[in-house]
PDB file of N, CA and C in Angstrom:
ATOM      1  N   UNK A   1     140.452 221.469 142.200  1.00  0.00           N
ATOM      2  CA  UNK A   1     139.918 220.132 142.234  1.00  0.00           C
ATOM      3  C   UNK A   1     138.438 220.190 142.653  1.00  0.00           C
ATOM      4  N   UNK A   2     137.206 218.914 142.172  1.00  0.00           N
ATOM      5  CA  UNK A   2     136.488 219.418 142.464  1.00  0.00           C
ATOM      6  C   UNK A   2     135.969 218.706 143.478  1.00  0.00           C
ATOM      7  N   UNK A   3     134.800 217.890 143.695  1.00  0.00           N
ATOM      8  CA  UNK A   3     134.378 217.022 144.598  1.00  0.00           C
ATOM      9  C   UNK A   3     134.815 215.696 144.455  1.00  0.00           C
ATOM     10  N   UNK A   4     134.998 215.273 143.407  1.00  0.00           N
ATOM     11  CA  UNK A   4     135.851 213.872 143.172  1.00  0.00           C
ATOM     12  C   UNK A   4     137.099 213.806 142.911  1.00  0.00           C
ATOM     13  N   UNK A   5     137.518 214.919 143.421  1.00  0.00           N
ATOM     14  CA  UNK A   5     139.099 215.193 142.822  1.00  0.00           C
ATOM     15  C   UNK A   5     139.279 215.235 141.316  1.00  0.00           C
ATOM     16  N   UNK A   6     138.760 215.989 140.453  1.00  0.00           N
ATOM     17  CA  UNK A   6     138.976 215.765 139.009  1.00  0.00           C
ATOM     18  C   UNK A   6     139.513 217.393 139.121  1.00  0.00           C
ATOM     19  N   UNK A   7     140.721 217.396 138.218  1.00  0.00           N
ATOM     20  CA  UNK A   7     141.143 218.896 137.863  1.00  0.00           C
ATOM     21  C   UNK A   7     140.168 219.982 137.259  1.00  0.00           C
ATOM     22  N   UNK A   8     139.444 220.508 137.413  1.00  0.00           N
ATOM     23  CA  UNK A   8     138.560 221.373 136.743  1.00  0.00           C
ATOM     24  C   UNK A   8     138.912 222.838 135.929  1.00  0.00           C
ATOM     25  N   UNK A   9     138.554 222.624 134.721  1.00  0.00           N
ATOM     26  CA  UNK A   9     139.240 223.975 134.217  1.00  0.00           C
ATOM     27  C   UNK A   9     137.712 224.826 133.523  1.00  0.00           C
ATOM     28  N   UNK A  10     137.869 226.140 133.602  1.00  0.00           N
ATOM     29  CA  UNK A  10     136.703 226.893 132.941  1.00  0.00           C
ATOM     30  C   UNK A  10     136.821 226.843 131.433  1.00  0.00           C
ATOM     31  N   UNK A  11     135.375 226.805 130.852  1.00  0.00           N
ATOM     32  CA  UNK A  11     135.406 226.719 129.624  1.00  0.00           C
ATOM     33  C   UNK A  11     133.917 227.660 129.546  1.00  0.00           C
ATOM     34  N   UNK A  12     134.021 228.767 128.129  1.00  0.00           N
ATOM     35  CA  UNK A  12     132.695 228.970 128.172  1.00  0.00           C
ATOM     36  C   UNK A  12     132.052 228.447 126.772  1.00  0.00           C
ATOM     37  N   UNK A  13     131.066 228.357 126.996  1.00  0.00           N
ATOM     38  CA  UNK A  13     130.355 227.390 125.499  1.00  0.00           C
ATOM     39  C   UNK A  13     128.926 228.053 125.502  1.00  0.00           C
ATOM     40  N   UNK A  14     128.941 228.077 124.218  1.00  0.00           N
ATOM     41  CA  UNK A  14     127.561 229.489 123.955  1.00  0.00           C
ATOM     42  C   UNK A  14     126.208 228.498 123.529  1.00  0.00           C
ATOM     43  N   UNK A  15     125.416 228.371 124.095  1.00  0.00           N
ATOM     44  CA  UNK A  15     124.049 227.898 123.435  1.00  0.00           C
ATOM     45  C   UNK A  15     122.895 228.291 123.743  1.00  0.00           C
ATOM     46  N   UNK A  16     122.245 228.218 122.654  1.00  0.00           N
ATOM     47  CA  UNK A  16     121.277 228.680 122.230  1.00  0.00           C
ATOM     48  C   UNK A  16     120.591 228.713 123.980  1.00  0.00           C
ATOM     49  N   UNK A  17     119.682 230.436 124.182  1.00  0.00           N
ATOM     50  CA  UNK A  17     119.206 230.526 124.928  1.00  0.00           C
ATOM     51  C   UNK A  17     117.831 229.581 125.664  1.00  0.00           C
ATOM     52  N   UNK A  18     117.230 229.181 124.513  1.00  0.00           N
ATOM     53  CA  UNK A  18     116.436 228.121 124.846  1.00  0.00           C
ATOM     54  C   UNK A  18     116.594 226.633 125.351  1.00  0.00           C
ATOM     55  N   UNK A  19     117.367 226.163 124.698  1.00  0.00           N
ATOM     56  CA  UNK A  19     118.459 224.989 125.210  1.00  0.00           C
ATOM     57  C   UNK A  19     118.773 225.392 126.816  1.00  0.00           C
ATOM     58  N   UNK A  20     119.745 226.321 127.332  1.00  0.00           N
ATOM     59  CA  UNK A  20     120.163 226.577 128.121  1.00  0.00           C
ATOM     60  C   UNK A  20     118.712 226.362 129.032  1.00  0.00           C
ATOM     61  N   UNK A  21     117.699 227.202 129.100  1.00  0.00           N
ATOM     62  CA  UNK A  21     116.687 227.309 129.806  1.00  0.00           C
ATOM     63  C   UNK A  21     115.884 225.564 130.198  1.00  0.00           C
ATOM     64  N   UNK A  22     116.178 225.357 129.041  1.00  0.00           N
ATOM     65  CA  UNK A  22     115.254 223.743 129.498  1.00  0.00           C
ATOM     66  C   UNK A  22     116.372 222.961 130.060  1.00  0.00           C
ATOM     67  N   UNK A  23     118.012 223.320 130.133  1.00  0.00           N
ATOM     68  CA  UNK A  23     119.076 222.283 130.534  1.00  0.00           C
ATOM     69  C   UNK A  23     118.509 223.280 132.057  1.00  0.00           C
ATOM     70  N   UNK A  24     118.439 224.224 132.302  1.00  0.00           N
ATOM     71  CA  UNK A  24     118.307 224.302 133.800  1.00  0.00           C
ATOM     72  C   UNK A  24     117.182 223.803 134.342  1.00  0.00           C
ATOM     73  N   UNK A  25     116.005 223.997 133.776  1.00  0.00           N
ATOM     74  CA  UNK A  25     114.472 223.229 134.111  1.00  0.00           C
ATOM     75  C   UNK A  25     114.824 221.756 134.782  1.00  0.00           C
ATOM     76  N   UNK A  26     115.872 220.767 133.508  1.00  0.00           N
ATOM     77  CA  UNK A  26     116.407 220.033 134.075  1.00  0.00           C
ATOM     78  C   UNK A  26     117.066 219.464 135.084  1.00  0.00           C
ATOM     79  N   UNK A  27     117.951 220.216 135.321  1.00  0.00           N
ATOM     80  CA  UNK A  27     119.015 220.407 136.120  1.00  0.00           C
ATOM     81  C   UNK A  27     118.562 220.706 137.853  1.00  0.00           C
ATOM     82  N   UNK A  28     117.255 221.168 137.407  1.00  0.00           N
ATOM     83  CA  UNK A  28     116.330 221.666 138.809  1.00  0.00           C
ATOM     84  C   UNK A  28     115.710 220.478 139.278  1.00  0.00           C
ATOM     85  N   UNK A  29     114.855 220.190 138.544  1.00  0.00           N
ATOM     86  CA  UNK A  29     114.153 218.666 138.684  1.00  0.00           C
ATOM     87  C   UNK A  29     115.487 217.646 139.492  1.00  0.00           C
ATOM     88  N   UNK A  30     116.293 217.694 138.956  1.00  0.00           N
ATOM     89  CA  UNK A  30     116.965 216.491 139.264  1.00  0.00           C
ATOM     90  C   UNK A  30     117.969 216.759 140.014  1.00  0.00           C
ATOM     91  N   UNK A  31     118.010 217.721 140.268  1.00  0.00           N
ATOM     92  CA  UNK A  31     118.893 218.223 141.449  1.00  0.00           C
ATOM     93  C   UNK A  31     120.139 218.535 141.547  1.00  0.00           C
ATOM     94  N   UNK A  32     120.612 218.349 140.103  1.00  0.00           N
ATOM     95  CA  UNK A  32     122.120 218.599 140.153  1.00  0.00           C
ATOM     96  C   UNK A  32     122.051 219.932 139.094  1.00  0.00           C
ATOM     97  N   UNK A  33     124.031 220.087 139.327  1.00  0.00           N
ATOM     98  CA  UNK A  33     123.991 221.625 138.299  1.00  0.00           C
ATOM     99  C   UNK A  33     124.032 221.066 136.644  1.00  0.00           C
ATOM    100  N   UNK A  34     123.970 222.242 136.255  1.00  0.00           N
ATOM    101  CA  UNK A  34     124.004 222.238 135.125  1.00  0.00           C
ATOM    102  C   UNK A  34     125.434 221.934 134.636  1.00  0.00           C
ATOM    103  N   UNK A  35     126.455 222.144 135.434  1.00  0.00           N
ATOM    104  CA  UNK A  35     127.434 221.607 134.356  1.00  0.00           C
ATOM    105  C   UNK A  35     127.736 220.170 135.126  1.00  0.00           C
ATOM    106  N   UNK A  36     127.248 219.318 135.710  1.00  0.00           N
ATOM    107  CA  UNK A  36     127.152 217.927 136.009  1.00  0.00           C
ATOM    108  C   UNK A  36     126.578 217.303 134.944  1.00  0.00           C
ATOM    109  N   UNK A  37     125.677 218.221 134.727  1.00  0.00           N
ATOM    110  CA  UNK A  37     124.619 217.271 133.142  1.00  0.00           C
ATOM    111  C   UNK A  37     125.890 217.678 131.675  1.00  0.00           C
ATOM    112  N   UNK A  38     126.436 218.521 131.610  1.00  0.00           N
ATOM    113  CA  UNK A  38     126.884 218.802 130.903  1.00  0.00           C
ATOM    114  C   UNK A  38     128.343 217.960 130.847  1.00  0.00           C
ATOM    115  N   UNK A  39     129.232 217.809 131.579  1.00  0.00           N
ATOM    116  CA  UNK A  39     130.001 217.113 132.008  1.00  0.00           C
ATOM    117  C   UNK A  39     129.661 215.301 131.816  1.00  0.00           C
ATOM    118  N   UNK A  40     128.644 214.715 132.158  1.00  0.00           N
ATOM    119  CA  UNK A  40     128.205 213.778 131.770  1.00  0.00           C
ATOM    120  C   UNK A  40     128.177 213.238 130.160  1.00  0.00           C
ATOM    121  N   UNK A  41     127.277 214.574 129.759  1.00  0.00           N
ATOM    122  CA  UNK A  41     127.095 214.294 127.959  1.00  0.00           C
ATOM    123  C   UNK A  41     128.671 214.519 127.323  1.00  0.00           C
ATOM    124  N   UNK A  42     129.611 214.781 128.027  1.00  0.00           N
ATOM    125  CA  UNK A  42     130.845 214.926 127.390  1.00  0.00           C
ATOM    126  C   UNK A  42     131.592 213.630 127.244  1.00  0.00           C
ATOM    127  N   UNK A  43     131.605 213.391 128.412  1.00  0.00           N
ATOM    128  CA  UNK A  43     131.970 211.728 128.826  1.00  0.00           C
ATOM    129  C   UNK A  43     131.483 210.787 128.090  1.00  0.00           C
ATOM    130  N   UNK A  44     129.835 210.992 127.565  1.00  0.00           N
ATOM    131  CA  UNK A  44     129.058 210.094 126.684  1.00  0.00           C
ATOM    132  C   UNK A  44     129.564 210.013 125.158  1.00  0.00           C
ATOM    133  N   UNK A  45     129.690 211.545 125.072  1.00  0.00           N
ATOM    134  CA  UNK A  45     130.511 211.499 123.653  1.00  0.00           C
ATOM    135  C   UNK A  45     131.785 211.094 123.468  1.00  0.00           C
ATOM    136  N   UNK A  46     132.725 211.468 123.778  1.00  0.00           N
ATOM    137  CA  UNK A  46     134.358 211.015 124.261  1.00  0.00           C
ATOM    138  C   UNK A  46     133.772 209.310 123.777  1.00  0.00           C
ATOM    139  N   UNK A  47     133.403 208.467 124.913  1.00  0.00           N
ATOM    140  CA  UNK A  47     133.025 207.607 124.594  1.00  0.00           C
ATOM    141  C   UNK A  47     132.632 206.705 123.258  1.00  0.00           C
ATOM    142  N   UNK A  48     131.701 207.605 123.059  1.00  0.00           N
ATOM    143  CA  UNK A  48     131.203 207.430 121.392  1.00  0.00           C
ATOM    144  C   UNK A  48     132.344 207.565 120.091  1.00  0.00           C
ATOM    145  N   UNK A  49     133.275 208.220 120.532  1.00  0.00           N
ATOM    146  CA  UNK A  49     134.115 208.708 119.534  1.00  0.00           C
ATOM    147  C   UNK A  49     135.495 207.954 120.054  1.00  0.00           C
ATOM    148  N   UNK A  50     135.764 206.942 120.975  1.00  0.00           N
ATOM    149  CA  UNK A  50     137.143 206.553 121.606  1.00  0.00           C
ATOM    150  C   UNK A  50     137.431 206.063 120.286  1.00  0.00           C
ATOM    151  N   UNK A  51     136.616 204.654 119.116  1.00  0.00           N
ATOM    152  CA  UNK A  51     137.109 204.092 118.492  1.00  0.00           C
ATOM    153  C   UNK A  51     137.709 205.143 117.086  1.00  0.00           C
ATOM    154  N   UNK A  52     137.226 206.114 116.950  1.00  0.00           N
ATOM    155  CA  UNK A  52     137.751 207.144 116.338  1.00  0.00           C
ATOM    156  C   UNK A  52     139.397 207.656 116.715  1.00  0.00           C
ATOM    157  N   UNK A  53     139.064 208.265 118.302  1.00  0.00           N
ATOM    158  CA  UNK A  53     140.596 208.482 118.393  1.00  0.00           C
ATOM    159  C   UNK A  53     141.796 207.268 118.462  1.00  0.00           C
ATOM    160  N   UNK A  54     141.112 206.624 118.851  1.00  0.00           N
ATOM    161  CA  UNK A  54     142.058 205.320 118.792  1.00  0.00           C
ATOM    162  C   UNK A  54     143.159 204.482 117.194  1.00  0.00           C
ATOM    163  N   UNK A  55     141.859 205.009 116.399  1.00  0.00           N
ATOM    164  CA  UNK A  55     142.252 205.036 115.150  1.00  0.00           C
ATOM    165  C   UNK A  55     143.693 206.287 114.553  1.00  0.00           C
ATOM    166  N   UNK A  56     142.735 207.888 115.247  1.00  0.00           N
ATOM    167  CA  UNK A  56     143.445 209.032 114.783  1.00  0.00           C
ATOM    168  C   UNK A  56     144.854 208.318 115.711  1.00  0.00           C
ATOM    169  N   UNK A  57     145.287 207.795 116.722  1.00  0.00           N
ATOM    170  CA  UNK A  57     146.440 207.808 117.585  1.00  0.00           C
ATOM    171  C   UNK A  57     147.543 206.745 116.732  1.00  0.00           C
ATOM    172  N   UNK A  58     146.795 205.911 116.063  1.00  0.00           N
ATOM    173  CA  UNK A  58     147.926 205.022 114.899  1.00  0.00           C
ATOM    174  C   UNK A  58     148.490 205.590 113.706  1.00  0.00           C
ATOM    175  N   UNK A  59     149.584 206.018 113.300  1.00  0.00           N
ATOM    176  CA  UNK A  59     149.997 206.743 112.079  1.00  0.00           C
ATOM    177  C   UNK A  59     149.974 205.919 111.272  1.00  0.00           C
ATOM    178  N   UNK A  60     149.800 204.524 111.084  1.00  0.00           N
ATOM    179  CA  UNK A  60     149.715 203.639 109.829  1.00  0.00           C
ATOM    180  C   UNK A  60     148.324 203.514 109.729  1.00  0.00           C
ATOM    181  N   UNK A  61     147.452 203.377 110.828  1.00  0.00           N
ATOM    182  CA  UNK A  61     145.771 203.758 110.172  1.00  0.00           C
ATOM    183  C   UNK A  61     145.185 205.045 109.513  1.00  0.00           C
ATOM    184  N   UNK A  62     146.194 206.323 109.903  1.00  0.00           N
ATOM    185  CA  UNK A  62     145.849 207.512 109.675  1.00  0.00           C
ATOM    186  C   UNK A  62     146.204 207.002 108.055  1.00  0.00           C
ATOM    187  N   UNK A  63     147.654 207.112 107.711  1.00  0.00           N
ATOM    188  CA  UNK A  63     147.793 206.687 105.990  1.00  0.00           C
ATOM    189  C   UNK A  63     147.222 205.993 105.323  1.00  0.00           C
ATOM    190  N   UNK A  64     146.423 204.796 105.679  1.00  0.00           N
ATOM    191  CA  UNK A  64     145.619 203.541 105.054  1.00  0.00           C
ATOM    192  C   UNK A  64     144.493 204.319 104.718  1.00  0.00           C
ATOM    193  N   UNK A  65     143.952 205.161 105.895  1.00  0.00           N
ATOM    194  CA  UNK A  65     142.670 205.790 105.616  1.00  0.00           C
ATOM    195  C   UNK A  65     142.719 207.011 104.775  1.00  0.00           C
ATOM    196  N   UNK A  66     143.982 207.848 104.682  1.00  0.00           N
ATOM    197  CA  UNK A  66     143.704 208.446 103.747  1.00  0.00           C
ATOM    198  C   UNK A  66     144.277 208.220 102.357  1.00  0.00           C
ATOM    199  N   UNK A  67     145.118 207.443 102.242  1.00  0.00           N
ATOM    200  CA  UNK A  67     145.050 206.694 100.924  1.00  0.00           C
ATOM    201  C   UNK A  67     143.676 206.354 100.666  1.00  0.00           C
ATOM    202  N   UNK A  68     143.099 205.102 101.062  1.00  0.00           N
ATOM    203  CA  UNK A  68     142.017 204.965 100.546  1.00  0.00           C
ATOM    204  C   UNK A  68     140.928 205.761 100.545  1.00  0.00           C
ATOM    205  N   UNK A  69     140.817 207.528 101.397  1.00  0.00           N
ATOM    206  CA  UNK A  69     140.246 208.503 100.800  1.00  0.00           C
ATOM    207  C   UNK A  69     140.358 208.665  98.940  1.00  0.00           C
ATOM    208  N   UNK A  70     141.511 208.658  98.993  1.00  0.00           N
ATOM    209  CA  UNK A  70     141.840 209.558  97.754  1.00  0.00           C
ATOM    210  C   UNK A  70     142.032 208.759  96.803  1.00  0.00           C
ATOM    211  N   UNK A  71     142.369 207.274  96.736  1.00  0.00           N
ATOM    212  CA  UNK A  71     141.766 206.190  95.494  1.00  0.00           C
ATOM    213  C   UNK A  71     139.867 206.546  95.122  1.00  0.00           C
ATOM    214  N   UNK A  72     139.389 206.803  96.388  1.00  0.00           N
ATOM    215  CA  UNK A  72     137.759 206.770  96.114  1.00  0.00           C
ATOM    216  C   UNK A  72     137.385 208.611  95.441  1.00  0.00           C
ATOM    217  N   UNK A  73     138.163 209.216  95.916  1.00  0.00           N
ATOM    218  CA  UNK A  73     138.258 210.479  95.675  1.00  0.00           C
ATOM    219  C   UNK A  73     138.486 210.766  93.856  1.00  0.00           C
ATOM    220  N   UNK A  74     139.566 209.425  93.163  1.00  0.00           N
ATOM    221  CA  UNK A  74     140.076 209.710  91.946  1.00  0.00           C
ATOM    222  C   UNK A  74     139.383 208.435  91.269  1.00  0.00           C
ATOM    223  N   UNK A  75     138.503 208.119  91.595  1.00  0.00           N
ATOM    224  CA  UNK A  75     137.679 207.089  90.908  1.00  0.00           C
ATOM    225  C   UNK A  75     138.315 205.864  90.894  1.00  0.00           C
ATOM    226  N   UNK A  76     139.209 204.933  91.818  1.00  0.00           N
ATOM    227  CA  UNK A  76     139.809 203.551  91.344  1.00  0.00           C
ATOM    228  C   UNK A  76     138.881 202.565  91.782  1.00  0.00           C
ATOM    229  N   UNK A  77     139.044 201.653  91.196  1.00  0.00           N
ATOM    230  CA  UNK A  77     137.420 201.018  91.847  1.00  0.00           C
ATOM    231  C   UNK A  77     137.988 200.050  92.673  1.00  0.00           C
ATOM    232  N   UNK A  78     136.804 200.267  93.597  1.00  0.00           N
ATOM    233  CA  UNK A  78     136.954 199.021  94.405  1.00  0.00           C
ATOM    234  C   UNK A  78     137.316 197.782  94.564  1.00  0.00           C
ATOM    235  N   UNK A  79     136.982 197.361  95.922  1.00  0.00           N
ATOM    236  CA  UNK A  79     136.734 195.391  95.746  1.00  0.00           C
ATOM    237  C   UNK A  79     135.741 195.405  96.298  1.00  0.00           C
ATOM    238  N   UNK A  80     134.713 194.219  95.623  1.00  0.00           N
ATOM    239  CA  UNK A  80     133.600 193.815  96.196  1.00  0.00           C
ATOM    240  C   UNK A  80     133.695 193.579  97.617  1.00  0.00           C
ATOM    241  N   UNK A  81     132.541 193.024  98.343  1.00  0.00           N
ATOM    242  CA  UNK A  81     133.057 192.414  99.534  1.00  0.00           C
ATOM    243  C   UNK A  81     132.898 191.174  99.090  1.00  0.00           C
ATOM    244  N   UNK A  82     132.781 190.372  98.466  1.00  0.00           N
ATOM    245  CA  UNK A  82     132.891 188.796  97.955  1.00  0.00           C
ATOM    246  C   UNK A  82     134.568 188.346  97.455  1.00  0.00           C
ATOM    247  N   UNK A  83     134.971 189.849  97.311  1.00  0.00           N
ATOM    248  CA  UNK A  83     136.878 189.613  96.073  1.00  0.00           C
ATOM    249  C   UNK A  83     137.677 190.033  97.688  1.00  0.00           C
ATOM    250  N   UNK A  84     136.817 190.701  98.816  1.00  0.00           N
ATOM    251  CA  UNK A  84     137.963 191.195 100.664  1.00  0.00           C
ATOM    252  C   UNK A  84     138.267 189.885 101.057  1.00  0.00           C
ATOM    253  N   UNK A  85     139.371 190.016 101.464  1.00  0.00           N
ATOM    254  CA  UNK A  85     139.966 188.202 101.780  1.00  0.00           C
ATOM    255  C   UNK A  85     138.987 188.680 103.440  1.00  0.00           C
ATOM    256  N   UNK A  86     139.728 187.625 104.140  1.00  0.00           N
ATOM    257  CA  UNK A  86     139.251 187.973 105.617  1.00  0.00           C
ATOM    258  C   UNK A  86     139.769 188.491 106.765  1.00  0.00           C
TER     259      UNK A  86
END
């Protein structure tokens, strides 16, 4: 556990040596570690992507969406948005 009680597990993640160098430059300035900043931008993304998983977690949105992959995939045509009810 760590300082806020969150379960912490190791992960290693490879980037580019230059990246790395300016995330610590960072990380110095502002006083925290580097995987606090890193940990943060994870949370930001997760975030960014909830309405995604939220979608992947419905099995009748998963089929709608890939049906209508594969109508667009085999050429059926559309509906305008003037002919989409509401």
């Amino acid at each position: 556990m760590n300082k806020k009680g969150l379960d912490m597990a190791t992960a290693t993640v490879r980037i580019p040596a230059e990246k790395r160098d300016i995330l610590r430059i960072i990380a110095g300035i502002e006083k925290i570690e580097m995987k606090e900043i890193l940990s943060g931008l994870i949370d930001e993304y997760i975030e960014r992507h909830q309405e995604t998983l939220d979608l992947l977690s419905r099995p009748e949105w998963v089929d709608i969406i890939v049906r209508g992959k594969q109508e667009v995939d085999t050429g059926v045509k559309g509906k305008t948005l003037d002919e989409l009810g509401d």
